[in-house]
Structures are given as structure tokens and as C-alpha cells.
Protein backbone atom coordinates (compact mmCIF):
# COMPACT_ATOMS: atom_id res chain seq x y z
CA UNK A 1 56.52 26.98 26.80
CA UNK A 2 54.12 24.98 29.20
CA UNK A 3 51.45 26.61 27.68
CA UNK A 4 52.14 25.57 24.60
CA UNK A 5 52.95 21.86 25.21
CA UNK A 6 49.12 22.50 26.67
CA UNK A 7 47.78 23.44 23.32
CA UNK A 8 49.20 20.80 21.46
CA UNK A 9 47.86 18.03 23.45
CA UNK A 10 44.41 19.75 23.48
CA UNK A 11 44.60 19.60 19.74
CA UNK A 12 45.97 16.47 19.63
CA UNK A 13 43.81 14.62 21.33
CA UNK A 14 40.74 16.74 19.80
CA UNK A 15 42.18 15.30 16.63
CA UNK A 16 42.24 11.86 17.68
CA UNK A 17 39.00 11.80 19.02
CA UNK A 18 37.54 13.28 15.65
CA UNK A 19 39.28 10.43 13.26
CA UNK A 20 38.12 7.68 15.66
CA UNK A 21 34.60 8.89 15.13
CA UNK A 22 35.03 9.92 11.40
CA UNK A 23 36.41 6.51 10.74
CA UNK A 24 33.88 4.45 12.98
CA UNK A 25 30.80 6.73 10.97
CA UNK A 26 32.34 5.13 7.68
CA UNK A 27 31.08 2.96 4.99
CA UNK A 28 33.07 0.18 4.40
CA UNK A 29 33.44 1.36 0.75
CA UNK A 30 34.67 4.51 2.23
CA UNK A 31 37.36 3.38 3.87
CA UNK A 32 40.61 2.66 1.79
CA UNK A 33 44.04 0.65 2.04
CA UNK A 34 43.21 -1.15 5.17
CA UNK A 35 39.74 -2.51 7.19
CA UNK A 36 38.10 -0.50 9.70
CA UNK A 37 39.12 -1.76 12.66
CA UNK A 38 42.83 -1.90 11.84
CA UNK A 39 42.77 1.64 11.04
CA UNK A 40 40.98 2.34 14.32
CA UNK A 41 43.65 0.56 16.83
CA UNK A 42 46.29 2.47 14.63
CA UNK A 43 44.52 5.67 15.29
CA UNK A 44 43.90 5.34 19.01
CA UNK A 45 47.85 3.32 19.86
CA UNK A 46 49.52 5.68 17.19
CA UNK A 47 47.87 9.22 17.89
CA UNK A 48 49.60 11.91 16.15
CA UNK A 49 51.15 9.27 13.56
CA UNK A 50 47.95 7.02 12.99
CA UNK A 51 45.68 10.53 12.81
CA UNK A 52 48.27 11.65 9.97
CA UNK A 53 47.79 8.22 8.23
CA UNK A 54 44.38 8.43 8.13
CA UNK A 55 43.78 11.23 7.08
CA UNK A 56 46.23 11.17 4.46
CA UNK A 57 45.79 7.34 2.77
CA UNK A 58 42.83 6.01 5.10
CA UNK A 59 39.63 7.97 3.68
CA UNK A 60 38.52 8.43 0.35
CA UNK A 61 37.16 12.51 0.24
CA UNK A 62 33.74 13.39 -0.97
CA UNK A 63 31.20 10.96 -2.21
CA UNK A 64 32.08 7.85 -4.88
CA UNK A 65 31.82 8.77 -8.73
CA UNK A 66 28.97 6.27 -9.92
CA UNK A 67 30.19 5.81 -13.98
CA UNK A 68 26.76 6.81 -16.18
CA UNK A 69 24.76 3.67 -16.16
CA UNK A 70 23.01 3.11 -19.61
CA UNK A 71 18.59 3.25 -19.05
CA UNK A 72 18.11 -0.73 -19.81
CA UNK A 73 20.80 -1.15 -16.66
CA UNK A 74 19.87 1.08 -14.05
CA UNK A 75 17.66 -0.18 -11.77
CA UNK A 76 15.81 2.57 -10.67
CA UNK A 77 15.04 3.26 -14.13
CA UNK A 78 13.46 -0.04 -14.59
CA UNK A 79 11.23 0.34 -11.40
CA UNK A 80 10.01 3.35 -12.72
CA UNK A 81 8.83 1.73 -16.17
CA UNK A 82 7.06 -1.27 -14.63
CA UNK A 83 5.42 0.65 -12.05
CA UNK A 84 4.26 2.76 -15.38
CA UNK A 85 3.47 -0.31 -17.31
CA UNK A 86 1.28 -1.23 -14.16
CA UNK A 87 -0.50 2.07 -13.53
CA UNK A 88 -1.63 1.79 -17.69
CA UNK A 89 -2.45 -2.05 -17.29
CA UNK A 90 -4.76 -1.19 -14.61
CA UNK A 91 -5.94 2.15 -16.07
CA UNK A 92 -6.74 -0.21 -19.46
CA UNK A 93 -8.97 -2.81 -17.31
CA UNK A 94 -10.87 -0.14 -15.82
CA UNK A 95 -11.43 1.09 -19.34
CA UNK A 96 -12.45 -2.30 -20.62
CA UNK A 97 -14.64 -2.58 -17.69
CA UNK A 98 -16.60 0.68 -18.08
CA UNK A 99 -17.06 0.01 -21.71
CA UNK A 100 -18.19 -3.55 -21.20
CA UNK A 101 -20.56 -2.60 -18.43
CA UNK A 102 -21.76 0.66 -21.19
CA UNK A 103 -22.26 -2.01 -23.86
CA UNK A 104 -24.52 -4.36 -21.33
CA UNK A 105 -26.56 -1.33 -19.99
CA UNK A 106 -29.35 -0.67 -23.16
CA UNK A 107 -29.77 -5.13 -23.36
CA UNK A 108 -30.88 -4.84 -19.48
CA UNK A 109 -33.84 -2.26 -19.38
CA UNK A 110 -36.31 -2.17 -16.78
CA UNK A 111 -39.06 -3.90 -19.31
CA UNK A 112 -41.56 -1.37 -17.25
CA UNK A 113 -39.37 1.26 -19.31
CA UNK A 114 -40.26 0.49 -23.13
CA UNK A 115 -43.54 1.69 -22.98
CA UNK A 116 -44.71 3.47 -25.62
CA UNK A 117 -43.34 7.56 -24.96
CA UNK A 118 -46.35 8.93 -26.98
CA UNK A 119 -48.79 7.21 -24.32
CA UNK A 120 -49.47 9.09 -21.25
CA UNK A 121 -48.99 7.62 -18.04
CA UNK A 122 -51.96 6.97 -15.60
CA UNK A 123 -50.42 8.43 -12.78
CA UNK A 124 -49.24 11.95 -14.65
CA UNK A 125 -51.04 14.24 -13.35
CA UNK A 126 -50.41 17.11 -15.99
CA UNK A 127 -52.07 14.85 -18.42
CA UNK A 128 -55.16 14.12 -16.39
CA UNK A 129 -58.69 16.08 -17.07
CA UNK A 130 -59.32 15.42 -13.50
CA UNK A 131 -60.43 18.07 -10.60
CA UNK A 132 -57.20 19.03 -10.21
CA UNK A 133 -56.56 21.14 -14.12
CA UNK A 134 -57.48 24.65 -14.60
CA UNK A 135 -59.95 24.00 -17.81
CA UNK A 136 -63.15 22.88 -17.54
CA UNK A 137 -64.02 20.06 -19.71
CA UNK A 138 -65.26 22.12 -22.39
CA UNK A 139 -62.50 24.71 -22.05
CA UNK A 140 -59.00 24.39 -23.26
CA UNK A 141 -56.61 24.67 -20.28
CA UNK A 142 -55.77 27.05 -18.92
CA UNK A 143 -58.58 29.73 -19.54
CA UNK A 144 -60.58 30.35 -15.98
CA UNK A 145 -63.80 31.05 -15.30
CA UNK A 146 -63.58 34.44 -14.00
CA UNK A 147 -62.02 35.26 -17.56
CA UNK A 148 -65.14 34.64 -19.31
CA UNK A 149 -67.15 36.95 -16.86
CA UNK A 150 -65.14 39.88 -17.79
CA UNK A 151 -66.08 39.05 -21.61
């Protein structure tokens, strides 16, 4: 019989001590029919009474049903579409930018560039008749004089 009056006091107070913590680690929302701390001084003065309150009419069980929020009045929703509309403004500018900068490009030339492309350029040197071709100046590139020996 001792040993039983043992157990229950070991549960008992294991009890306790788990609704004081489980009502202290509440939400306010969570918490029903009275505040916190009234709830806490009933469970600690009141043990095996305040512990079946609690449990019983104290907490609410699982987590609060949120009623479906239409798109234009959830918040999160409407973060979502003006970080979007942001991300586009921004992705528009650089767009504007790029095609602006495109359109100014051709009107700025190097003036050095326009020359005239059928012209050669002094400093080519695949265009030059100078020491450095393979022709002689009567010769048409290319052809050697060791070619014309074996002729």
C-alpha cells in the first residue's frame, strides 16, 4: 500500500511539473478561459485539481484553424507580388538601358574607324610588297625562286 501511495505522488508531481512548463511554453492565444498566470498559481496551489483543469478547459489542442484568406488579403501573398513587380521593374530598366546604350553605340565611332575598307592599311603587312612577301616584284605571290629552277 506504501508503495503505491509512492507511485502516485511520483506521478503526481511529474504531472504538475509538466503543466507548469506546458502552460508557461504557451502563446497567449493558446491559452483559453483564464490568463496565464492565473492558471499557473492554480496549477502549482491546486495540484491534482488545477492539473485536471488545465488540461481539460485551460489549453486549446493542436495548432489554431486560420479561415482561407482570399489572395488580395493575405499578406504574404501581397509581398510576394511586389517583390515580383520589383524584380520586373528593375529587369525592364536594365533592358531600357542596354538598348539605349545599343542605340548610342554606331553615332560614337572611333572616327579613325570609317576609313575606307577597300583601302589597305599602311601598317598591314600581308598587303605590303616589301622584303618580307614570298613574290618577287615581278612574280605573283607566292611562287619561289627555287620553283622556277626546277622548270
Amino acid at each position: 500500500m506504501a508503495r503505491l501511495l509512492w507511485l502516485a505522488a511520483v506521478i503526481l508531481i511529474s504531472v504538475t511539473i509538466y503543466a507548469v512548463i506546458d502552460c508557461a511554453r504557451r502563446d497567449r492565444s493558446e491559452v483559453k478561459a483564464m490568463p496565464k498566470s492565473a492558471w499557473l498559481l492554480v496549477i502549482i496551489l491546486l495540484p491534482a485539481i488545477g492539473v485536471i483543469m488545465w488540461f481539460a478547459f485551460g489549453r486549446s489542442y493542436g495548432k489554431p484553424v486560420r479561415p482561407p484568406v482570399a489572395p488580395d488579403d493575405d499578406p504574404e501573398f501581397l509581398r510576394k507580388l511586389a517583390e515580383q513587380s520589383s524584380w520586373e521593374a528593375q529587369r525592364n530598366q536594365r533592358r531600357a538601358a542596354a538598348e539605349q546604350h545599343a542605340e548610342q553605340e554606331p553615332a560614337e565611332q572611333d572616327p579613325a574607324q570609317d576609313d575606307d575598307p577597300g583601302v589597305p592599311d599602311e601598317s598591314d603587312p600581308e598587303d605590303d610588297d616589301g622584303p618580307s612577301s614570298q613574290g618577287s616584284p615581278g612574280r605573283p605571290k607566292g611562287q619561289h625562286e627555287d620553283r622556277d629552277a626546277e622548270n
